[in-house]
Structure formats: C-alpha cells, structure tokens
Protein backbone atom coordinates (compact mmCIF):
# COMPACT_ATOMS: atom_id res chain seq x y z
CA UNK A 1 0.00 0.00 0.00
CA UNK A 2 1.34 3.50 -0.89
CA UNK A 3 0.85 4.33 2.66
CA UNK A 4 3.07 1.69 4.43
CA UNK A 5 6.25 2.95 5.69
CA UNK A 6 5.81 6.36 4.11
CA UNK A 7 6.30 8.26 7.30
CA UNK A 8 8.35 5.86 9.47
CA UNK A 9 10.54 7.91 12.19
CA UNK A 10 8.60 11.17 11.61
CA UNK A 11 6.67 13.60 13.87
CA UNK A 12 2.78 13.68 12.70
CA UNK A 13 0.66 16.22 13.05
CA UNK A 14 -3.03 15.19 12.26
CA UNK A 15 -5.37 18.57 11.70
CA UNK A 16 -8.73 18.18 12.38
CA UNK A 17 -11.73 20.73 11.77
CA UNK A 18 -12.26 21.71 15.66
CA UNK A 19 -13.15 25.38 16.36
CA UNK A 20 -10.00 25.51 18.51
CA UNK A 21 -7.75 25.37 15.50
CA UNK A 22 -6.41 28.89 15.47
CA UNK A 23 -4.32 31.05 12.71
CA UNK A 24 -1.54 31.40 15.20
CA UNK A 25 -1.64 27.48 15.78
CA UNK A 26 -1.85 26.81 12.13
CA UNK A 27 1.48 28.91 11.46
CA UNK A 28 2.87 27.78 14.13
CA UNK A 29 2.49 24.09 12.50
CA UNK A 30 3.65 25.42 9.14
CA UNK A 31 6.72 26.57 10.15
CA UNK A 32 7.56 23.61 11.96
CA UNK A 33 6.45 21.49 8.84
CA UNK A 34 8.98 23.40 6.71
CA UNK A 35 11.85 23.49 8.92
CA UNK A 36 11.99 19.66 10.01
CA UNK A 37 12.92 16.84 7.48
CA UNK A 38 11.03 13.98 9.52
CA UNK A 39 8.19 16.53 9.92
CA UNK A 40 4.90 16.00 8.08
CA UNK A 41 0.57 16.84 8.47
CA UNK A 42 -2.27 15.05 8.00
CA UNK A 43 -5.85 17.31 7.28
CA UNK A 44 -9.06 16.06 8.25
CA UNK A 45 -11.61 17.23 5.46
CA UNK A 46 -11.72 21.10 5.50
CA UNK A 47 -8.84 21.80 6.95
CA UNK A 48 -6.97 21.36 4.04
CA UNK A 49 -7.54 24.90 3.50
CA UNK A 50 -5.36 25.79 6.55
CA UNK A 51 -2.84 23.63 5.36
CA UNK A 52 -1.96 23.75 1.06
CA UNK A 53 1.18 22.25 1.61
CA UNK A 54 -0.22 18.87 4.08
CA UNK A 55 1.91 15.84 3.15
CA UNK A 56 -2.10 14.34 2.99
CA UNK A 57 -5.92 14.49 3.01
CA UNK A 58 -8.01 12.30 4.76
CA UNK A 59 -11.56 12.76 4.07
CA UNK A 60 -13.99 9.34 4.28
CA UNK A 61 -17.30 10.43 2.70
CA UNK A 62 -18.21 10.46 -0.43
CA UNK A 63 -20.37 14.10 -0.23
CA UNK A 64 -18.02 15.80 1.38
CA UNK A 65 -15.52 14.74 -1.80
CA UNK A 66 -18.25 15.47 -4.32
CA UNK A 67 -18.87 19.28 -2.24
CA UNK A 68 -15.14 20.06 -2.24
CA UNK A 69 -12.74 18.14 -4.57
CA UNK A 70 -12.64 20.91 -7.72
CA UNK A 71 -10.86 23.20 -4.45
CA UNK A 72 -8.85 20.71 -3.66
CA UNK A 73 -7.88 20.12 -7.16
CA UNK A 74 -6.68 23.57 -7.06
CA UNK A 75 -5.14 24.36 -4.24
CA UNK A 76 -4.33 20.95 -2.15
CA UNK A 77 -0.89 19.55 -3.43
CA UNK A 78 -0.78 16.75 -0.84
CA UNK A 79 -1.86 13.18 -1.50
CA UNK A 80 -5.60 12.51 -0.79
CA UNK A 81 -6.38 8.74 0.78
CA UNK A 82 -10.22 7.67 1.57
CA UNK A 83 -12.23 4.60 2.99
CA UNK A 84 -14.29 5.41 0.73
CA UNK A 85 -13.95 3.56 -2.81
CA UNK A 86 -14.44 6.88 -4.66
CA UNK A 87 -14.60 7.20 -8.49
CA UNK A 88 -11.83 7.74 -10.40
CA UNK A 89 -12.54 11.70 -10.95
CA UNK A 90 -11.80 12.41 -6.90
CA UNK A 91 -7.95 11.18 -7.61
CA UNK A 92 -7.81 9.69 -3.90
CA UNK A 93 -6.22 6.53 -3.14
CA UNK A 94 -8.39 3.73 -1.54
CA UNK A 95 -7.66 2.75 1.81
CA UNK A 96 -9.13 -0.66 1.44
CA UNK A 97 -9.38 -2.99 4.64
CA UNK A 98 -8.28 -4.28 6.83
CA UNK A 99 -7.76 -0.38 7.09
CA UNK A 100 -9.75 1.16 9.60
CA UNK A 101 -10.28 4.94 9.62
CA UNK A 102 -12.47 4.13 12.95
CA UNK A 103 -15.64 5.80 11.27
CA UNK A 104 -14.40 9.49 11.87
CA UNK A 105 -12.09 11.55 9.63
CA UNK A 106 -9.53 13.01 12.17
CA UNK A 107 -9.66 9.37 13.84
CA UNK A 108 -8.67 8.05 10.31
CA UNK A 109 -5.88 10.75 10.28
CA UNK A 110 -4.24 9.88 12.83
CA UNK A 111 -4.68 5.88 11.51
CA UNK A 112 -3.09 6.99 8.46
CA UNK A 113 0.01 8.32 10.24
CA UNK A 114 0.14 5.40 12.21
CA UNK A 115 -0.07 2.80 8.99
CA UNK A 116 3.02 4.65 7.84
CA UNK A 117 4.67 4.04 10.71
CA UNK A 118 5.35 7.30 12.49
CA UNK A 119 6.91 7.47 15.68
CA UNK A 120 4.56 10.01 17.16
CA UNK A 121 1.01 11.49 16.10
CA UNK A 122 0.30 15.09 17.70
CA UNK A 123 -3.41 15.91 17.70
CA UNK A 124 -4.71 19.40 16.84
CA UNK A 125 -8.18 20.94 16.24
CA UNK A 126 -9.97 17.78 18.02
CA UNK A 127 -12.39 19.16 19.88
CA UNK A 128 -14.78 16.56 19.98
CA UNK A 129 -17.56 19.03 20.90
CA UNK A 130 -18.99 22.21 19.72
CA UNK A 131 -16.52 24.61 21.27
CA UNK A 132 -18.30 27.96 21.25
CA UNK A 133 -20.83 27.31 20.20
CA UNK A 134 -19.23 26.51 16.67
CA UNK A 135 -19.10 22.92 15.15
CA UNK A 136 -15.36 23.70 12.69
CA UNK A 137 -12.96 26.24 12.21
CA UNK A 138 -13.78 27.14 9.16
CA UNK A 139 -18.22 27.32 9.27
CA UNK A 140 -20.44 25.08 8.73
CA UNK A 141 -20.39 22.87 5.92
CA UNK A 142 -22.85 23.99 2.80
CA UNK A 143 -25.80 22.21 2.54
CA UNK A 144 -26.39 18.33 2.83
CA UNK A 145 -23.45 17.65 4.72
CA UNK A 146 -23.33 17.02 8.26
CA UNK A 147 -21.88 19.47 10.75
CA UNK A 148 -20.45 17.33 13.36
CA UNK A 149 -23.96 15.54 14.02
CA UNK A 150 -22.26 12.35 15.06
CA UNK A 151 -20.01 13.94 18.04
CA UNK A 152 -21.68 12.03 20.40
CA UNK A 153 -20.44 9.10 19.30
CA UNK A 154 -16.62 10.19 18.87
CA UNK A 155 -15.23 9.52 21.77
CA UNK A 156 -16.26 5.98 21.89
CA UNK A 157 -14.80 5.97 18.30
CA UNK A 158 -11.30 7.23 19.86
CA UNK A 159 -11.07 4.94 22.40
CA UNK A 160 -11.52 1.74 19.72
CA UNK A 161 -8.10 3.59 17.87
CA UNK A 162 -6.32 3.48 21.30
CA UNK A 163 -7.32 0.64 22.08
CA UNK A 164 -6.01 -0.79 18.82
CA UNK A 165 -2.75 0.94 19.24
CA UNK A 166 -1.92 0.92 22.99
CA UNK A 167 1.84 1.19 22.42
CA UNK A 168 1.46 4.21 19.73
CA UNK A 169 2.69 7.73 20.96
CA UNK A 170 -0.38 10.36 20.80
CA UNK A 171 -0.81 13.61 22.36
CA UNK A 172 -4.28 15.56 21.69
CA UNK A 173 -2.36 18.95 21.62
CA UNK A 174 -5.86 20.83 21.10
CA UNK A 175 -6.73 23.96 22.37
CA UNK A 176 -9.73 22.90 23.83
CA UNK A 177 -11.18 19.14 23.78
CA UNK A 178 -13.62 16.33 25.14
CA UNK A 179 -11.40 13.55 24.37
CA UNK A 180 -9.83 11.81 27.78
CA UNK A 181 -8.10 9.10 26.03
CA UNK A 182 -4.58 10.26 24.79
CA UNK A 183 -2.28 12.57 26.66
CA UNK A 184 -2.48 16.78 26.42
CA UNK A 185 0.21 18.25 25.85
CA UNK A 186 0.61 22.21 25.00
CA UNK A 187 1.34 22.79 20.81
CA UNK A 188 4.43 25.06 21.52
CA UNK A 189 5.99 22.14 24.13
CA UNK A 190 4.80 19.36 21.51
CA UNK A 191 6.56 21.12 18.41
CA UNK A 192 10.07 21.55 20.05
C-alpha cells in the first residue's frame, strides 16, 4: 500500500476541523512542517484549507468529496487517501481494509500516520464538541453535509483507535477538547 512505511521515524501532526484550530496554531504548525525533514501533516476534510502544503488528506465520505474536490484540485498539493472507494474523478487513493479509519475523519488521520509508521502522532483541532458554540474552524459545511452531528459518538470511536494501538505515541495537543483518552500536551511544548 502507498501508505506503508511512508512516514516511518517522523513527527505527525493530524489537523482536524475543531473550532479551537487557530491562525496562530496553524502557522505555528507550518513553520515547523517546513523546517523539520522527519516533519509532516495530516488534514481532516476542510482543513486542508489551513494547510496547502499537508503531506495528505483524509476525508472518508463520499459528499463531502463530491462538495469540495474541484478546491482541492486547485489548491491541495498533498496526496488525498479515503475509505471510501471513490470514483476515479476524486484522484484519492483507496484505503481498502483491513484499514480502519475508525468511522471518523480526524480518527482516520491519525490511523493513516500510524499505517506509515510514524513514531509520534500530535493531535490538533480535536475538539470533539462544539466549542463555542461553533461545530469547525472554518463554518459550517454547505448544505447536505453534516456538521459534526455524530459527536456524540466520537469519543467511543477514539477509544476503539487506542485501544487498537496501545503502544502508539499520541498527544491531543488541542486547544480545547472532550477527548480523555490520549495525553495533552501544550502545541508550543509538543513542536520543540
């Protein structure tokens, strides 16, 4: 599989769409990105507009691809995966099982880094909740997709990934978050 191996030794960051992903954060990351060679991020949906330059794109449905992959065409110039068996015009590759993007996008991002073998994941913009009242950084999605209507059943969904990975090294380095089951750790102590 093109993922296997792709990222083994390296640093992860995995982006999700949580309203605690700030501009300073998401500088912060991209600096970090360009000045490390074992340094690499992994967007969740969306948030490959905060990140052009993301080593990859996770996105699982098939809407969200059909709502959004003529701007990612444009502007993303990272390698876009799926569980979804997409047609041929979204250009992402298939992440067929026994890959298991644990029925969440971010939770598949961090999956990805983790099938190519990093050596740590850090976790940013995984709220896990509606954090101000807001459901993503960047708005709510445009009509007939879902904006975060399944968050009650993420953290259960986390807990499956940990649980399939006890020995993998993740830190939830969000700004503000419901998940309890990986470490917190600040961004600026988590980039050093």
């Amino acid at each position: 599989p093109p993922h296997r191996g792709r990222w083994r030794g390296y640093t992860i960051v995995c982006a999700a769409s949580g309203p605690s992903l700030n501009q300073a954060d998401i500088a912060r990351i991209t600096d970090w990105q360009k000045a490390g060679p074992s340094c690499a991020v992994i967007v969740a949906n969306t948030t490959f507009r905060a990140f052009p330059d993301a080593d990859a794109l996770f996105a699982m449905d098939r809407q969200w691809w059909e709502a959004h992959e003529a701007e990612v065409s444009r502007t993303f110039r990272g390698q876009r995966f799926s569980t979804n068996n997409l047609p041929e015009k979204f250009r992402s590759t298939y992440l067929a099982p026994p890959f298991d993007g644990y029925g969440n996008s971010g939770a598949g991002c961090i999956a990805l880094a983790l099938a190519g073998d990093a050596a740590r994941v850090l976790m940013v913009g995984f709220d896990c909740q509606h954090t101000g009242g807001q459901a993503h950084w960047h708005g709510n999605h445009p009509r007939g997709l879902t904006n975060a209507a399944q968050i009650p059943k993420w953290p259960a969904l986390f807990k499956r990934l940990r649980e399939a990975h006890p020995n993998a090294i993740i830190y939830n380095a969000s700004r503000v978050t419901a998940l309890d089951v990986f470490p917190r750790i600040p961004l600026e102590d988590a980039l050093l």
